[in-house]
Protein backbone atom coordinates (compact mmCIF):
# COMPACT_ATOMS: atom_id res chain seq x y z
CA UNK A 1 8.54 8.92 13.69
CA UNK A 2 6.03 7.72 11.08
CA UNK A 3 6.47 5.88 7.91
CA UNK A 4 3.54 6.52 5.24
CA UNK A 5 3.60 2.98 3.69
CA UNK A 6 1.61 3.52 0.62
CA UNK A 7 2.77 6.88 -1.42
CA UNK A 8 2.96 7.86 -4.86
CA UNK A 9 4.92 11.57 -4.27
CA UNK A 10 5.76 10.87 -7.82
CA UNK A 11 2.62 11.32 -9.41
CA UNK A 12 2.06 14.72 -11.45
CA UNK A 13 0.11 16.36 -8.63
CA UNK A 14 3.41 17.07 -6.75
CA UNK A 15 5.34 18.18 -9.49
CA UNK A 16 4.40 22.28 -8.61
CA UNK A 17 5.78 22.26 -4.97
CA UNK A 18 7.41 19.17 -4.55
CA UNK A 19 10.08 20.87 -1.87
CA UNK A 20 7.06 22.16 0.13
CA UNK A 21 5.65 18.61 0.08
CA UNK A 22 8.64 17.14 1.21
CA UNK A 23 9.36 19.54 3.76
CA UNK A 24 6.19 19.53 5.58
CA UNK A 25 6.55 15.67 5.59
CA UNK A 26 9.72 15.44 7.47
CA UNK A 27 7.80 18.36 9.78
CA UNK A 28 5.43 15.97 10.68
CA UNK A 29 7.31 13.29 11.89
CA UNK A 30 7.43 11.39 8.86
CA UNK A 31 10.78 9.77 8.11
CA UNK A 32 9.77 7.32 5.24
CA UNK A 33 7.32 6.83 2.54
CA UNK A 34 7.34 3.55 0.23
CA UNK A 35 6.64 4.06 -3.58
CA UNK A 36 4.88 1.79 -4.96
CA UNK A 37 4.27 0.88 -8.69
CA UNK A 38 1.95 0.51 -11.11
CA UNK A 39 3.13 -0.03 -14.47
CA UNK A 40 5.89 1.06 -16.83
CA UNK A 41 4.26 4.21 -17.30
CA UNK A 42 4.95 5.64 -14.24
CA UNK A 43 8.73 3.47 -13.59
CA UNK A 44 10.51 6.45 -14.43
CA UNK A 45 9.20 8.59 -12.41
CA UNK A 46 9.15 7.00 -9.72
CA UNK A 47 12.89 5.90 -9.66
CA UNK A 48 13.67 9.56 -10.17
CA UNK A 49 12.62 10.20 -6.50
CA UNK A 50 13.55 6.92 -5.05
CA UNK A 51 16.85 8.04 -5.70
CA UNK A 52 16.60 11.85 -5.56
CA UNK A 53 15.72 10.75 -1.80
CA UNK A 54 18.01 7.14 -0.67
CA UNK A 55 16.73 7.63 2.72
CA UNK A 56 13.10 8.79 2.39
CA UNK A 57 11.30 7.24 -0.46
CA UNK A 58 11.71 3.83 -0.89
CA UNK A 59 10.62 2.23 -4.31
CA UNK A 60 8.59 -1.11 -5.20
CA UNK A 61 7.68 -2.87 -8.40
CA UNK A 62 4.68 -3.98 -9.91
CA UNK A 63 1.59 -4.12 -11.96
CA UNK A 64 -1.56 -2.98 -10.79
CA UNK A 65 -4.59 -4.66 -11.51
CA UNK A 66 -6.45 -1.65 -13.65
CA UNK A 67 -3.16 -1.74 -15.67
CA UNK A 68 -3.96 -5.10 -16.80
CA UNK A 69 -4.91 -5.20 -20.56
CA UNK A 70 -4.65 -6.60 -23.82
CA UNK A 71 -0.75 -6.18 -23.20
CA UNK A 72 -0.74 -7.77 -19.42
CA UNK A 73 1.82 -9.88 -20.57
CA UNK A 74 4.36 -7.44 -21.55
CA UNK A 75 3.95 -5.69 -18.70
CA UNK A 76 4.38 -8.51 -16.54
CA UNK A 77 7.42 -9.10 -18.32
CA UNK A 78 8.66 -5.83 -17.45
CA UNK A 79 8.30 -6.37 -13.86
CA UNK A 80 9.92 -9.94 -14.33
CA UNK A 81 12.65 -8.12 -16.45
CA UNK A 82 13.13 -5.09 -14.06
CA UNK A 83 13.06 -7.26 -10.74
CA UNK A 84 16.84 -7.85 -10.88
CA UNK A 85 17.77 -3.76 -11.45
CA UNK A 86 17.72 -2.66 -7.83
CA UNK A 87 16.76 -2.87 -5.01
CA UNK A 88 13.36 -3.12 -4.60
CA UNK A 89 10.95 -3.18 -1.00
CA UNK A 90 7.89 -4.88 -2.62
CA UNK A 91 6.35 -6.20 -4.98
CA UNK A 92 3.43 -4.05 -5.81
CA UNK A 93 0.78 -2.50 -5.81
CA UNK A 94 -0.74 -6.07 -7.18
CA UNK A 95 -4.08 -7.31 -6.84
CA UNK A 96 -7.62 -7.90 -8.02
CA UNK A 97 -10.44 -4.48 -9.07
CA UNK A 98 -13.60 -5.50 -10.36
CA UNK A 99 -14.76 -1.52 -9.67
CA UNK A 100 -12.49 0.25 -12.29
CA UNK A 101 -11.65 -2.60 -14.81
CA UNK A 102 -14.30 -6.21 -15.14
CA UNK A 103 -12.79 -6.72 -18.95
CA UNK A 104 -9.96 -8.44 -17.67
CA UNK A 105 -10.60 -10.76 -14.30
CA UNK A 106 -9.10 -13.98 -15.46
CA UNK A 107 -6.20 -12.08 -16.25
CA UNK A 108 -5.63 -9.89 -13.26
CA UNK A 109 -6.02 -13.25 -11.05
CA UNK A 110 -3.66 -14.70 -13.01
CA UNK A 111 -1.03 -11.41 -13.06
CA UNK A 112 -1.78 -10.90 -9.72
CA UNK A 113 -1.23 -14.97 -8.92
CA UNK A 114 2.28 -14.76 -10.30
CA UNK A 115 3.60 -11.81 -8.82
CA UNK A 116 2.71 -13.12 -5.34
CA UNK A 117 5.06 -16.13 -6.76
CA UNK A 118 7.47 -13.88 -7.81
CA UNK A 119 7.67 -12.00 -4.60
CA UNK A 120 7.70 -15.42 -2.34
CA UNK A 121 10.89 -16.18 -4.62
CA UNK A 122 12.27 -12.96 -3.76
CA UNK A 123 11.53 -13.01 -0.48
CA UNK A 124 10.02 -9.47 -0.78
CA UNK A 125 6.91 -8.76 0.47
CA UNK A 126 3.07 -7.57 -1.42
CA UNK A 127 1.26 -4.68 -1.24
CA UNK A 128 -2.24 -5.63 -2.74
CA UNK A 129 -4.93 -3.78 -4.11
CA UNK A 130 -8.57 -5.14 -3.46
CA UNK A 131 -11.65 -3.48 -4.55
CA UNK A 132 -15.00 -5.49 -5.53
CA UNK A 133 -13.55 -8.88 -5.88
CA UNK A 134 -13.25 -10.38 -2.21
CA UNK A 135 -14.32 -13.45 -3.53
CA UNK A 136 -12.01 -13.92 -6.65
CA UNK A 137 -9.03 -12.80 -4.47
CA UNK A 138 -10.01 -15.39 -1.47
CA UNK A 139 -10.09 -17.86 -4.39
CA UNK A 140 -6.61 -17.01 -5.64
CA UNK A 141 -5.57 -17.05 -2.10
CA UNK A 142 -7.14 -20.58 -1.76
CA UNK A 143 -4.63 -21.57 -4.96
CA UNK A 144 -1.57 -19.88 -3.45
CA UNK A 145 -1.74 -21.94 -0.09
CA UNK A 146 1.95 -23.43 0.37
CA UNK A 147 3.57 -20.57 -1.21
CA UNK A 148 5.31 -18.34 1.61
CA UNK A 149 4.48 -14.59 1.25
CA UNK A 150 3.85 -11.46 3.29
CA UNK A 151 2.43 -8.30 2.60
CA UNK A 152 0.19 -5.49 3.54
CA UNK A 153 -3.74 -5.29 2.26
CA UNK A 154 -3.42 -1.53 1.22
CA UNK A 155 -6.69 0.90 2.12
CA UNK A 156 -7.81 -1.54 4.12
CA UNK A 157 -11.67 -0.90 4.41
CA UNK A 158 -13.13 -4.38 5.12
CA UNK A 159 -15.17 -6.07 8.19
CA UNK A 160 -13.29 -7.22 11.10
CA UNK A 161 -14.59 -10.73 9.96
CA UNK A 162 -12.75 -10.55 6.73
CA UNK A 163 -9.48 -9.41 8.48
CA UNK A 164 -9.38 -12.56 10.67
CA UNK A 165 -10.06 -14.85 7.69
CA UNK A 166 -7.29 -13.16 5.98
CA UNK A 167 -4.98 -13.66 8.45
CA UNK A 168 -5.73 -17.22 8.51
CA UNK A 169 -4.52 -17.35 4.77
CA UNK A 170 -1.56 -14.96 4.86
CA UNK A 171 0.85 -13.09 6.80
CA UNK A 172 -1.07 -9.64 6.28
CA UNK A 173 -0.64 -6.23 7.71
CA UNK A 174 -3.23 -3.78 6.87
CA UNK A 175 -2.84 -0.49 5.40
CA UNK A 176 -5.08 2.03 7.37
CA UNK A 177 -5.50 5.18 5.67
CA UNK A 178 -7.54 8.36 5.27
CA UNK A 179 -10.86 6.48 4.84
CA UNK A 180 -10.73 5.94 8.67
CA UNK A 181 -11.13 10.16 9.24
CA UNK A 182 -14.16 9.88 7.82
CA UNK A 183 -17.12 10.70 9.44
CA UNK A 184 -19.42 7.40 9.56
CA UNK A 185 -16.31 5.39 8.22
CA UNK A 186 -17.17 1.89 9.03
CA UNK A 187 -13.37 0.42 9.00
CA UNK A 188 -13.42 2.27 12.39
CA UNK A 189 -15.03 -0.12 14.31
CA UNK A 190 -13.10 -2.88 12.33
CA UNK A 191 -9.95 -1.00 13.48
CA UNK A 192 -10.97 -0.57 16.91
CA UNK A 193 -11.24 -4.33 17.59
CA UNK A 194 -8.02 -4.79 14.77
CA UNK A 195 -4.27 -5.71 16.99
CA UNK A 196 -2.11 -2.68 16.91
CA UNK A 197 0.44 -5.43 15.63
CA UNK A 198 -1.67 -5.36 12.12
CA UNK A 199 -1.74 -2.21 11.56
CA UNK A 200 0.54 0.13 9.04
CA UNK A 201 -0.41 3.86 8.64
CA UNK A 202 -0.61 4.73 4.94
CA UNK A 203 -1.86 8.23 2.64
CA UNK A 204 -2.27 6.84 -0.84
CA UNK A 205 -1.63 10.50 -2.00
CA UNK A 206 -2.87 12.14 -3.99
CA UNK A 207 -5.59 10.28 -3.39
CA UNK A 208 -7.96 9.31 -0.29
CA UNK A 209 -7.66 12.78 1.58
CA UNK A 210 -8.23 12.85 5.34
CA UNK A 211 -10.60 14.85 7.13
CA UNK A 212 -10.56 17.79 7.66
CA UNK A 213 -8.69 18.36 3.93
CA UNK A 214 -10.77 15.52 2.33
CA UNK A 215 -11.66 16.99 -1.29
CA UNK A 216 -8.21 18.65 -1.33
CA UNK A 217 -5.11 16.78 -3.12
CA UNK A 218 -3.36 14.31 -0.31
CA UNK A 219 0.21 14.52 0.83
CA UNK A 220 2.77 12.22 3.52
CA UNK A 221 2.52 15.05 6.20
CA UNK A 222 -1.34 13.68 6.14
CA UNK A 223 -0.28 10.32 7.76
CA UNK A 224 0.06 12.19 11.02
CA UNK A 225 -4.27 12.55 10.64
CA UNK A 226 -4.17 9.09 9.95
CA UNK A 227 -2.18 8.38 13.49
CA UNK A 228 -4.17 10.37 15.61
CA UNK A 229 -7.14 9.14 14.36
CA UNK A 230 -5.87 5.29 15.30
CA UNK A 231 -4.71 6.18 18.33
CA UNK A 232 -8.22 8.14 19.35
CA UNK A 233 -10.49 5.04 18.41
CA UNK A 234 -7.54 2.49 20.24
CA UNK A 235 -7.67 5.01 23.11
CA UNK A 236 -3.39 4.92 22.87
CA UNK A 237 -1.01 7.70 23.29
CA UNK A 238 0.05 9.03 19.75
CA UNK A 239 3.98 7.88 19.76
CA UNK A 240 2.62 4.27 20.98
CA UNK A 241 0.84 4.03 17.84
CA UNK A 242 3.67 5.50 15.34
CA UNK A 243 6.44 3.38 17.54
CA UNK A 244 4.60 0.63 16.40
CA UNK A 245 3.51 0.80 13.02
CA UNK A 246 6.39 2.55 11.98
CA UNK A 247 8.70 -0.37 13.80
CA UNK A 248 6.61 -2.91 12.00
CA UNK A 249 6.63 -0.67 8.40
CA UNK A 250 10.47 -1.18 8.57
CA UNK A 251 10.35 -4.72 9.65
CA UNK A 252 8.06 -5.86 6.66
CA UNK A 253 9.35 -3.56 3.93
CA UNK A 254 13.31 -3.50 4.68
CA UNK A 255 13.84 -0.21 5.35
């Protein structure tokens, strides 16, 4: 059993063969995927499989930190709006990108500052985005001590330094995905010395292809890659590795 714990199978990409996906997910163990958001753009969508699939896909809210511009407010509002429609596994994917979008960093810390509020009030847990602002998000970390959240640090890529200091700050699990197949991929070592307790086994599909399809447009089934490749650097049996992340997957997202 594995759960791929960061999945958008409702982007465009899978709209050809969307059966074929689906099937060769469930024929490689994988018995849940979480959906997470990114703005109202892609809400739709994305509640369209959630429920095509009650038992498979399970859908989060949020707004993603490249999504945040001149009209961050009104989408924030939309989250705030929407958080009361369903049933909902996280808040997310939130967080800080300083790669894709600088216009905006005072007001992706702040977007990003008040969803983690609104998911502590929830009691949901965050799935958070970081890319080239460590230090602005270990800042807004610094503000948000005393508020009581959880969540997962998706495509988790960062030094096994970073990974203790986070977990001095927050409850965090850390989303290993496809990055880790890669040949001279640093976050192997940092995974290697990581607890098996931290980690969650994610695709990010379409995006962030494992090897040996890396190139080629991602899909669930590829969390399997993603699992053996943990459980060669950990030096674990396969099934010990997807017992446990997919035991802790359900434990932090509800499922």
């Amino acid at each position: 059993m594995l759960t791929d714990t960061h999945c958008h199978l409702y982007d465009e990409a899978f709209r050809e063969d969307f059966p074929e996906v689906l099937a060769r997910a469930r024929e490689a163990g994988v018995t849940a995927c979480v959906l997470p958001g990114i703005d109202r753009s892609c809400h739709d969508a994305l509640l369209a499989v959630a429920d095509a699939l009650p038992d498979f896909a399970f859908p989060c809210i949020g707004l993603h930190p490249t999504s945040v511009g001149e009209n961050w407010q009104e989408e924030l509002d939309f989250v705030k709006t929407h958080l009361a429609d369903r049933r909902w596994h996280a808040i997310g994917e939130i967080g800080l990108d300083a790669y894709w979008s600088k216009e905006f960093r005072k007001e992706q810390m702040r977007v990003l500052e008040e969803q983690v509020v609104l998911a502590s009030r929830a009691g949901l847990p965050v799935i958070i985005h970081l890319r080239d602002a460590t230090e602005d998000f270990l800042r807004v970390l610094e503000d948000l001590r005393g508020v009581d959240f959880r969540g997962v640090m998706h495509a988790w890529t960062g030094s096994y330094e970073l990974y203790r200091r986070l977990l001095t700050l927050a409850d965090f699990k850390f989303g290993i995905g496809g990055v880790v197949t890669f040949k001279n991929a640093g976050v192997a070592a940092t995974v290697e010395r990581m607890s098996l307790d931290d980690i969650l086994l994610e695709t990010d599909c379409p995006w962030l292809t494992p090897a040996p399809y890396r190139g080629k447009r991602n899909e669930p089934s590829y969390v399997r890659l993603v699992a053996e490749k943990v459980a060669q650097i950990k030096g674990l049996p396969l099934g010990e590795v997807a017992a446990a992340t997919t035991s802790r997957a359900r434990k932090l997202f509800q499922i």
